[in-house]
Protein backbone atom coordinates (compact mmCIF):
# COMPACT_ATOMS: atom_id res chain seq x y z
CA UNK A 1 -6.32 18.12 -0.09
CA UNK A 2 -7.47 18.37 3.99
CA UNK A 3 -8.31 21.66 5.14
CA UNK A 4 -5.86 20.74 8.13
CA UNK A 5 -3.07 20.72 6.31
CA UNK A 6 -2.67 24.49 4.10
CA UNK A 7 -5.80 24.68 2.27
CA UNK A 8 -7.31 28.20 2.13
CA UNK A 9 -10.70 28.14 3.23
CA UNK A 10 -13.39 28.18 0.71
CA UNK A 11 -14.26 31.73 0.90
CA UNK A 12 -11.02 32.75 0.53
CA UNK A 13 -10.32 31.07 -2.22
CA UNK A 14 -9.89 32.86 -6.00
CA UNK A 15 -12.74 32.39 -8.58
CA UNK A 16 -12.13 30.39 -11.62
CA UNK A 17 -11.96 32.45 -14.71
CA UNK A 18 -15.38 31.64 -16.89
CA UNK A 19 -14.22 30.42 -19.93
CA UNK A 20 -11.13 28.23 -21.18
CA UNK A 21 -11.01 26.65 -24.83
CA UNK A 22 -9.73 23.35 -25.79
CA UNK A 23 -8.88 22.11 -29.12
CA UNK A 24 -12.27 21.96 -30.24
CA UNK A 25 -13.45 25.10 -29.17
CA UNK A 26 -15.98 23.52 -26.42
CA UNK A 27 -15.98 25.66 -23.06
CA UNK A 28 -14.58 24.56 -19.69
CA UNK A 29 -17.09 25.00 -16.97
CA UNK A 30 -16.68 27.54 -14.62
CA UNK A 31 -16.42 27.12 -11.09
CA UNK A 32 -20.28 27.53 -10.50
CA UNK A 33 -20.88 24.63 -13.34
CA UNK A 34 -18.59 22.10 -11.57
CA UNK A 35 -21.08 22.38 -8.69
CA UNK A 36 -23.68 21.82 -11.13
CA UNK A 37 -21.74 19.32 -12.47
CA UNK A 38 -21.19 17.61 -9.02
CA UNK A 39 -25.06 17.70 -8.40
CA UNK A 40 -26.51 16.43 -11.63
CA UNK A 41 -24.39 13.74 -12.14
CA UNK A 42 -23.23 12.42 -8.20
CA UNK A 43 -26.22 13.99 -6.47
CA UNK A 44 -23.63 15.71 -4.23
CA UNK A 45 -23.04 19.14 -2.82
CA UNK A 46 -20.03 20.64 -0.02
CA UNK A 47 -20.83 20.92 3.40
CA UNK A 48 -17.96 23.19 4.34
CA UNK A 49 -19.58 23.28 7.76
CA UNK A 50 -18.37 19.70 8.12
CA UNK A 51 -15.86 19.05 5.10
CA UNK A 52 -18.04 16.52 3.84
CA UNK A 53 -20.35 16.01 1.26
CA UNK A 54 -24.18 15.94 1.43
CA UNK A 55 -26.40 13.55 -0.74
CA UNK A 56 -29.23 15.28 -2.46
CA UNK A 57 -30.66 11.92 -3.38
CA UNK A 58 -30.45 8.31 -2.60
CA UNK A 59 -28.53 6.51 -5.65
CA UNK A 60 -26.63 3.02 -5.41
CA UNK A 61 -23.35 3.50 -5.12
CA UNK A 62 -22.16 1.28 -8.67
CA UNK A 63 -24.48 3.88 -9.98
CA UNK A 64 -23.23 6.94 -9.20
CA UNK A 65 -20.29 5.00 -10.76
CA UNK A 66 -21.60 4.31 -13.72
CA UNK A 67 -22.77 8.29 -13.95
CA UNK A 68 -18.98 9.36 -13.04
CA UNK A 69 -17.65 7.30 -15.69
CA UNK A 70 -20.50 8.24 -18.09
CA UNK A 71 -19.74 11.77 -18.03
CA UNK A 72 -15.67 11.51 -18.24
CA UNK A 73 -16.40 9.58 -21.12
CA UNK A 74 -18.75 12.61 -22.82
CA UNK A 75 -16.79 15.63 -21.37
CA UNK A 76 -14.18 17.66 -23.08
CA UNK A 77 -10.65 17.35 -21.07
CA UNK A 78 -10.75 21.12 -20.13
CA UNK A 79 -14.35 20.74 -18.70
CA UNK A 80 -12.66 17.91 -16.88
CA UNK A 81 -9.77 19.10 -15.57
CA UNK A 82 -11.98 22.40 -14.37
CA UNK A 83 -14.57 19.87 -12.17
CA UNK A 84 -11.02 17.78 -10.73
CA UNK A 85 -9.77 21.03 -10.06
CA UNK A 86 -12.74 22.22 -8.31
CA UNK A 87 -13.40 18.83 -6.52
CA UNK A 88 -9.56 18.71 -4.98
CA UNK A 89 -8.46 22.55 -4.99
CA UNK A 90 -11.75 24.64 -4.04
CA UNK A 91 -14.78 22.40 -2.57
CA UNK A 92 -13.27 22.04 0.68
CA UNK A 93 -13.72 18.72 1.20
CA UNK A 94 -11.27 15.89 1.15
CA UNK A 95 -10.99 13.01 -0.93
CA UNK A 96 -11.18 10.99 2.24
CA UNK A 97 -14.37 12.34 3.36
CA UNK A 98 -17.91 10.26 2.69
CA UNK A 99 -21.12 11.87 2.12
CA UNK A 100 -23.91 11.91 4.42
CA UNK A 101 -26.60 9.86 2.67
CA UNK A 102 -30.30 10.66 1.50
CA UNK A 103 -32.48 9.31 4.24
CA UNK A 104 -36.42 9.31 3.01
CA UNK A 105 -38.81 8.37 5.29
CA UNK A 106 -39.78 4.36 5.21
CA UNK A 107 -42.19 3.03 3.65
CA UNK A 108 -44.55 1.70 5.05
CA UNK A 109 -46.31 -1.94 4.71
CA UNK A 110 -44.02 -5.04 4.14
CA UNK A 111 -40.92 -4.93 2.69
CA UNK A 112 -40.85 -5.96 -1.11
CA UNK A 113 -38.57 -6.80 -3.90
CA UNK A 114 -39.45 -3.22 -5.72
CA UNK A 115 -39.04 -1.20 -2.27
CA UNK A 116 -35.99 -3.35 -0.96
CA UNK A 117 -33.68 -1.46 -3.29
CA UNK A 118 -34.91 1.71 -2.18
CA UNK A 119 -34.10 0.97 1.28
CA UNK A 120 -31.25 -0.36 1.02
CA UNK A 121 -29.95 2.43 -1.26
CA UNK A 122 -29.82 5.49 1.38
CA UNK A 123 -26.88 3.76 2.80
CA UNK A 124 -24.20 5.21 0.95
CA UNK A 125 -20.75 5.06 2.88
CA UNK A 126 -18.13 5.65 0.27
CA UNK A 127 -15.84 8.14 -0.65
CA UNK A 128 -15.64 10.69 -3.45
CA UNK A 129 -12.02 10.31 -3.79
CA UNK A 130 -13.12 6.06 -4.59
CA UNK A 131 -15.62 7.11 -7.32
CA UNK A 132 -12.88 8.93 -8.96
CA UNK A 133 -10.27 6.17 -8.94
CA UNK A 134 -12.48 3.87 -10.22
CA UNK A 135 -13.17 5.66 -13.81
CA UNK A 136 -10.42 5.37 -16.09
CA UNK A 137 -9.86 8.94 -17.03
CA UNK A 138 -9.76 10.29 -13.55
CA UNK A 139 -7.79 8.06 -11.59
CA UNK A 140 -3.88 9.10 -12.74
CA UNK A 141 -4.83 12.31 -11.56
CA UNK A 142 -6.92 10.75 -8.29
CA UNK A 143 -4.03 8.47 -7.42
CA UNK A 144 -1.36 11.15 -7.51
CA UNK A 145 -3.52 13.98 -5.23
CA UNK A 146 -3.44 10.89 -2.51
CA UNK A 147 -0.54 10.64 -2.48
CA UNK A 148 -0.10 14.37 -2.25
CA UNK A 149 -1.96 13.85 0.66
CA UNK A 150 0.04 11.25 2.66
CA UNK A 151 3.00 13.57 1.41
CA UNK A 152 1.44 16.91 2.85
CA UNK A 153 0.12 14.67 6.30
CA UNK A 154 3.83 13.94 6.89
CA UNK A 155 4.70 17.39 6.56
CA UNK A 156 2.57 18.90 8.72
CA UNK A 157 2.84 15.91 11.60
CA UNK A 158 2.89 16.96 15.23
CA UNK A 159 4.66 13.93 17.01
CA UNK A 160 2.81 14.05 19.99
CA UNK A 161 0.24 12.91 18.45
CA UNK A 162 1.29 10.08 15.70
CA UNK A 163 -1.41 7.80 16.24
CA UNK A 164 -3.19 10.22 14.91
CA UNK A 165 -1.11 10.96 11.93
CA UNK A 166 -0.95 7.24 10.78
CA UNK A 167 -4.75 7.31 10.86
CA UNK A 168 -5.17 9.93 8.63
CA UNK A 169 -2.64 8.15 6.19
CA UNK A 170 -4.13 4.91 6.61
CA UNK A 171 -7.33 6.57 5.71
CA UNK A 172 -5.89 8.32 2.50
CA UNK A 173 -4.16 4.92 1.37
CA UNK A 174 -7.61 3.31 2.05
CA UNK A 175 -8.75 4.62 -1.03
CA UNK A 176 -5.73 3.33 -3.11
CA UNK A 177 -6.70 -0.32 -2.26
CA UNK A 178 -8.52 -3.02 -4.12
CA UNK A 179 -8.94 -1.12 -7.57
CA UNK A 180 -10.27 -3.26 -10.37
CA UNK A 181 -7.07 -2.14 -12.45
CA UNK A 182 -4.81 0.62 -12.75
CA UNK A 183 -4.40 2.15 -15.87
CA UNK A 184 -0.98 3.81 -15.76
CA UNK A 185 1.21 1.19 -13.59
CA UNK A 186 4.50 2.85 -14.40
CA UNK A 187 2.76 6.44 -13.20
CA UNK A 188 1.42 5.25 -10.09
CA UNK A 189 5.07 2.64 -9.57
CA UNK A 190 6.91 6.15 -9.75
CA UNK A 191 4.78 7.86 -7.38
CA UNK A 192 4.77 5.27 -4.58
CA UNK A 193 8.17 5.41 -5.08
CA UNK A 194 8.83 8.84 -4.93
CA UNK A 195 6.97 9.03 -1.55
CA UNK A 196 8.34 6.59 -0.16
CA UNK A 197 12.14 7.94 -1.03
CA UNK A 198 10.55 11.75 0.23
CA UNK A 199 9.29 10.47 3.86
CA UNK A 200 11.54 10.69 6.65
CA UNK A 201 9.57 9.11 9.77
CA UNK A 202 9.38 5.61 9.89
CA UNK A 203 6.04 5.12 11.26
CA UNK A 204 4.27 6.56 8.12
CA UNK A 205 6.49 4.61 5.75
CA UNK A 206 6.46 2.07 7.31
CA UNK A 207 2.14 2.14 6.87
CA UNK A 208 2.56 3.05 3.13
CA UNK A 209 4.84 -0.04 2.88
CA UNK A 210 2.53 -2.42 4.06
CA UNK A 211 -0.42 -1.13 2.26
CA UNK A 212 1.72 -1.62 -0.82
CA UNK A 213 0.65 -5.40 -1.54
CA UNK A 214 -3.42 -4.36 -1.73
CA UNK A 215 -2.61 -0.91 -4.38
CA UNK A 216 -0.77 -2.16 -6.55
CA UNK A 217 -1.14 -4.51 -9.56
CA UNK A 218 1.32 -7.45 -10.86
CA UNK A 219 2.47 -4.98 -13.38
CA UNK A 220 3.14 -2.32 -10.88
CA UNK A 221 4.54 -4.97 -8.83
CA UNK A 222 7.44 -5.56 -10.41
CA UNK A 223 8.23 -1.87 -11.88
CA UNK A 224 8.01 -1.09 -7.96
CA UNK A 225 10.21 -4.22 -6.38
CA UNK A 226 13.81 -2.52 -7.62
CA UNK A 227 12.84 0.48 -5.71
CA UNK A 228 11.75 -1.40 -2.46
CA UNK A 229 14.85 -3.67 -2.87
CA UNK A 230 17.03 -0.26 -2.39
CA UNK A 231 14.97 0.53 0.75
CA UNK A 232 15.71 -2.03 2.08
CA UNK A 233 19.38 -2.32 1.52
CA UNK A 234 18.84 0.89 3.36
CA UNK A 235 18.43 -1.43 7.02
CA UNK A 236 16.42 0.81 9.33
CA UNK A 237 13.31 0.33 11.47
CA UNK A 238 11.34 -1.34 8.41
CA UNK A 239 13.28 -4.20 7.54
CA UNK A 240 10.50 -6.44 8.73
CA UNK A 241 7.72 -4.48 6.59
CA UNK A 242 10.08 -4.66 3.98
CA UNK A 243 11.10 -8.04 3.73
CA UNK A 244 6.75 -8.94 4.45
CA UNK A 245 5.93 -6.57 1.29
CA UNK A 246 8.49 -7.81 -1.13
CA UNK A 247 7.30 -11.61 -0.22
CA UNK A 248 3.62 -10.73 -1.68
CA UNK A 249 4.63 -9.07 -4.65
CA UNK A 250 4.60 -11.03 -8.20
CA UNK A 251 8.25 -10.47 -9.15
CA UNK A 252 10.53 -11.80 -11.85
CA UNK A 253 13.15 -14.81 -10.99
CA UNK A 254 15.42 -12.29 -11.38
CA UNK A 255 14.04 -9.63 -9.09
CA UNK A 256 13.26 -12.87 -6.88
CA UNK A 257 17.03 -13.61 -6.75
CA UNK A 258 18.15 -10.15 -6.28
CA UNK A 259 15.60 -10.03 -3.32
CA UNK A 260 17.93 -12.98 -1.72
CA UNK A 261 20.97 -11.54 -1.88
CA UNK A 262 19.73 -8.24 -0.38
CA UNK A 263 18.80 -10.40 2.69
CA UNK A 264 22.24 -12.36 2.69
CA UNK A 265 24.05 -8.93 3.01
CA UNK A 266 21.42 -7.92 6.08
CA UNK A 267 22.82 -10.65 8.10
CA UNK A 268 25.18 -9.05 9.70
CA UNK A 269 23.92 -5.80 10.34
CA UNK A 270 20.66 -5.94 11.00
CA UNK A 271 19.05 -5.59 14.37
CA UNK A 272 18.03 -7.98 16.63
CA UNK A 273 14.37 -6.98 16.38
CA UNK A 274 14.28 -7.78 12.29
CA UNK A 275 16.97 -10.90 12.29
CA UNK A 276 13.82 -13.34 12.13
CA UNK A 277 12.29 -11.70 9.58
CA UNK A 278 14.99 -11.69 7.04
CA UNK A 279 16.09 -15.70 8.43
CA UNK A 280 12.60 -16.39 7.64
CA UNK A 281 12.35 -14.36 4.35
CA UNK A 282 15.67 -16.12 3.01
CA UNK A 283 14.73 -19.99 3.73
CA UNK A 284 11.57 -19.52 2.23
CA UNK A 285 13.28 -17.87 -0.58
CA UNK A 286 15.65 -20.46 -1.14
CA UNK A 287 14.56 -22.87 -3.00
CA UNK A 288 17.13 -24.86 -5.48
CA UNK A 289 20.25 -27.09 -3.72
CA UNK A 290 22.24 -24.17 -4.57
CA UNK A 291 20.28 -21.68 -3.11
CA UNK A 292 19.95 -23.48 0.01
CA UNK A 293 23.48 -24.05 0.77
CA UNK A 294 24.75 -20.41 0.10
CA UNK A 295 21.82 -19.80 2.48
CA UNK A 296 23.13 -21.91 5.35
CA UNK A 297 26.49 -21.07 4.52
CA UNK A 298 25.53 -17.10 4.91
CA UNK A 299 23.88 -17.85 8.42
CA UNK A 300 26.78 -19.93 9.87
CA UNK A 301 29.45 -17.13 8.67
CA UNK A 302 26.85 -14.31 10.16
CA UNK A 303 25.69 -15.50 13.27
CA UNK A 304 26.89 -17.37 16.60
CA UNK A 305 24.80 -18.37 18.78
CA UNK A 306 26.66 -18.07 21.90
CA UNK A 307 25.95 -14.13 21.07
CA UNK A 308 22.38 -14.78 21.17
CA UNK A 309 22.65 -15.35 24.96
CA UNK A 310 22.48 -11.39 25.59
CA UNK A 311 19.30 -11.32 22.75
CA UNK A 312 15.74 -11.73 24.63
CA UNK A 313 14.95 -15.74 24.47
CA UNK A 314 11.76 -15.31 22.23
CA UNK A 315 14.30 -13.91 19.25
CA UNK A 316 16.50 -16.90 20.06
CA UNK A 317 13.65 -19.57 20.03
CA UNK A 318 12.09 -18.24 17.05
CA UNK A 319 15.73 -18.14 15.25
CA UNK A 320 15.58 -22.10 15.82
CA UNK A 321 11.97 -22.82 14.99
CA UNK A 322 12.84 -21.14 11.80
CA UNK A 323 15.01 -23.26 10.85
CA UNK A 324 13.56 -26.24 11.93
CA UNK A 325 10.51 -25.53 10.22
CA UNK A 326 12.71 -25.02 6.92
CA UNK A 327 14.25 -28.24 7.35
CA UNK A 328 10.77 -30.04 7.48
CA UNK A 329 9.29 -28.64 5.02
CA UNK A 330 11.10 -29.56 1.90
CA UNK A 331 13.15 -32.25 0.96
CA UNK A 332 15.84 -29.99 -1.05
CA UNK A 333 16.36 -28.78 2.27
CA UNK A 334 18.31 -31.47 3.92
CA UNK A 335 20.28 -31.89 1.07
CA UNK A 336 20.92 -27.98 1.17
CA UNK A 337 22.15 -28.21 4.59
CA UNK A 338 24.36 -31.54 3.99
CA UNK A 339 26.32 -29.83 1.42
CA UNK A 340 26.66 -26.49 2.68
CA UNK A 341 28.44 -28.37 6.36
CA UNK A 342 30.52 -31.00 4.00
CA UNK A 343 32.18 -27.62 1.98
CA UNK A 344 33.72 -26.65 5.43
CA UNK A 345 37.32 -26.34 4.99
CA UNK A 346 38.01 -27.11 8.59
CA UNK A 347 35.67 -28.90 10.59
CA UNK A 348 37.70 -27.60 14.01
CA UNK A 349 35.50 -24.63 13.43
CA UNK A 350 31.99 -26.66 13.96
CA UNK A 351 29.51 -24.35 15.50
CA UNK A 352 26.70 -24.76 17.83
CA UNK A 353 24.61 -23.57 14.61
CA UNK A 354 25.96 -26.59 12.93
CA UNK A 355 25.22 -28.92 16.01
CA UNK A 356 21.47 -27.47 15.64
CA UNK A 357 21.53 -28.64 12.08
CA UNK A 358 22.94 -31.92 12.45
CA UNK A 359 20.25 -32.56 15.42
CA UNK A 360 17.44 -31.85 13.41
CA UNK A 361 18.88 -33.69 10.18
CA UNK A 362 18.93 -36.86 12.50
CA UNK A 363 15.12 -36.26 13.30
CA UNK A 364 13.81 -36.81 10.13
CA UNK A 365 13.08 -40.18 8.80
CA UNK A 366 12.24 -39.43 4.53
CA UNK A 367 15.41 -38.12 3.29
């Protein structure tokens, strides 16, 4: 993975025996023909100097690509599983890392349409780890050495220095995001999850949580939501990344409900720092007359506002504007509200929360 974290240097590493069969009887390259490999078909060769990559030419980047993809397509799986070895075990350079591009001399004369791409082409800035996610029969294997990575980051963290740390993750995640599709959801749903369940500091789970909306896919979504929905159940110092991640999934009804009453049960337990976020997270996740009124019902039995005088008056004021805000903005709502205050047994036991309802109820004109 990143030299900085337990890889051997290169030199110490072991040689790669020549020759491995595979059903077929084709050969598996050897060490010295994945760096042929890596030259004639990405134009790219380690600079352990820098733990980089250097560019031997200047190709577009959708074509180097289209080459990648090309030649997992016509490879044999041992020859391929000798040049992913080679690219994440013994080249020295991390997925992470970009390449430093061709740069030929300019042209000279006026720029024209058959130079323009030739220009414009030395400006590779993307990383190897990228290429490999984006063809089909490397990116399982891709997707799980990232997050091998983050894994072996938060390992080998110094705390002194966790700025630091959540950079580096934040850069190995960076690859995970915006793939055109993922091709094993349940295999990269388990791994996320598995990560997340193995890392103990908050601030680098709490970064893989919120990058979780832009990796995954709607199928991945919802094999990952149970999993996140157990996190959270957890409380702790994510709640709010939490409750943000599991809005932007696509989820089933079901999931969607199960999300709700995970938040109900947070009411009275959560910090003061994450009680907006799951207030918020619940009225916009109620939706029916039902779901409304157990919603109100939950916040008047969890929370008195005469204890918010000791919370700091922004949580208080955006408590209210919450609320408010759900009130206006749906028509279900008022009705929500009306039947979760007439189901009071005793009415002795009218709170200032129920005062706050009743004022805004009075303020609206349509209902």
């Amino acid at each position: 993975c990143l030299d900085s974290h337990g890889m051997e240097p290169p030199s110490k590493r072991r040689k790669v025996d020549a020759v491995a069969k595979d059903g077929k009887g084709s050969e598996a390259v050897s060490e010295a023909a994945a760096v042929k490999v890596m030259q004639e078909q990405l134009c790219l060769v380690p600079d352990h100097s820098r733990s980089s990559w250097n560019a031997t030419q200047s190709i577009p980047l959708l074509e180097l690509r289209r080459r990648w993809r090309r030649w997992t397509q016509d490879a044999s799986p041992p020859q391929r599983q000798q040049v992913m070895q080679y690219i994440f075990e013994r080249s020295g350079v991390p997925l992470t890392a970009t390449w430093s591009a061709w740069n030929p001399p300019r042209r000279s004369g006026p720029q024209t349409e058959s130079n323009a791409s030739y220009l414009t082409s030395s400006s590779l800035s993307d990383s190897l780890g990228r290429i490999l996610l984006f063809s089909p029969l490397t990116q399982s294997e891709a997707i799980q050495k990232c997050l091998d990575c983050v894994n072996q980051i938060a390992l080998n963290e110094d705390d002194s220095d966790m700025d630091q740390v959540r950079q580096s993750v934040r850069s190995v995640l960076n690859q995970l995001r915006w793939l055109d599709a993922i091709e094993d959801p349940q295999a990269m749903a388990a791994g996320l999850s598995a990560v997340l369940e193995s890392l103990s500091h908050d601030p680098i789970r709490k970064e893989l949580i919120e990058s979780i909306p832009e990796i995954v896919d709607d199928a991945t979504s919802a094999l990952l939501a149970d999993d996140l929905v157990a996190q959270l159940e957890k409380g702790g110092n994510n709640v709010s990344a939490l409750l943000d991640t599991l809005t932007s999934l696509v989820v089933t009804p079901q999931q969607q409900s199960s999300f709700r009453q995970s938040a109900i049960q947070l009411l009275g337990s959560v910090e003061a720092d994450h009680l907006n976020a799951v207030v918020s997270f619940l009225l916009q996740h109620s939706r029916t007359e039902p779901e409304i009124a157990e919603t109100i019902h939950s916040l008047r039995e969890s929370i008195q506002l005469p204890e918010f005088a000791s919370y700091d008056a922004t949580i208080v004021a955006l408590f209210l504007q919450s609320i408010s805000s759900a009130v206006h903005a749906s028509k279900a709502f008022p009705k929500g509200v009306i039947s979760a205050l007439e189901s009071m047994n005793d009415h002795s036991k009218c709170s200032l929360l129920d005062v706050w309802f009743i004022f805004l109820l009075s303020g609206l004109s349509w209902w």
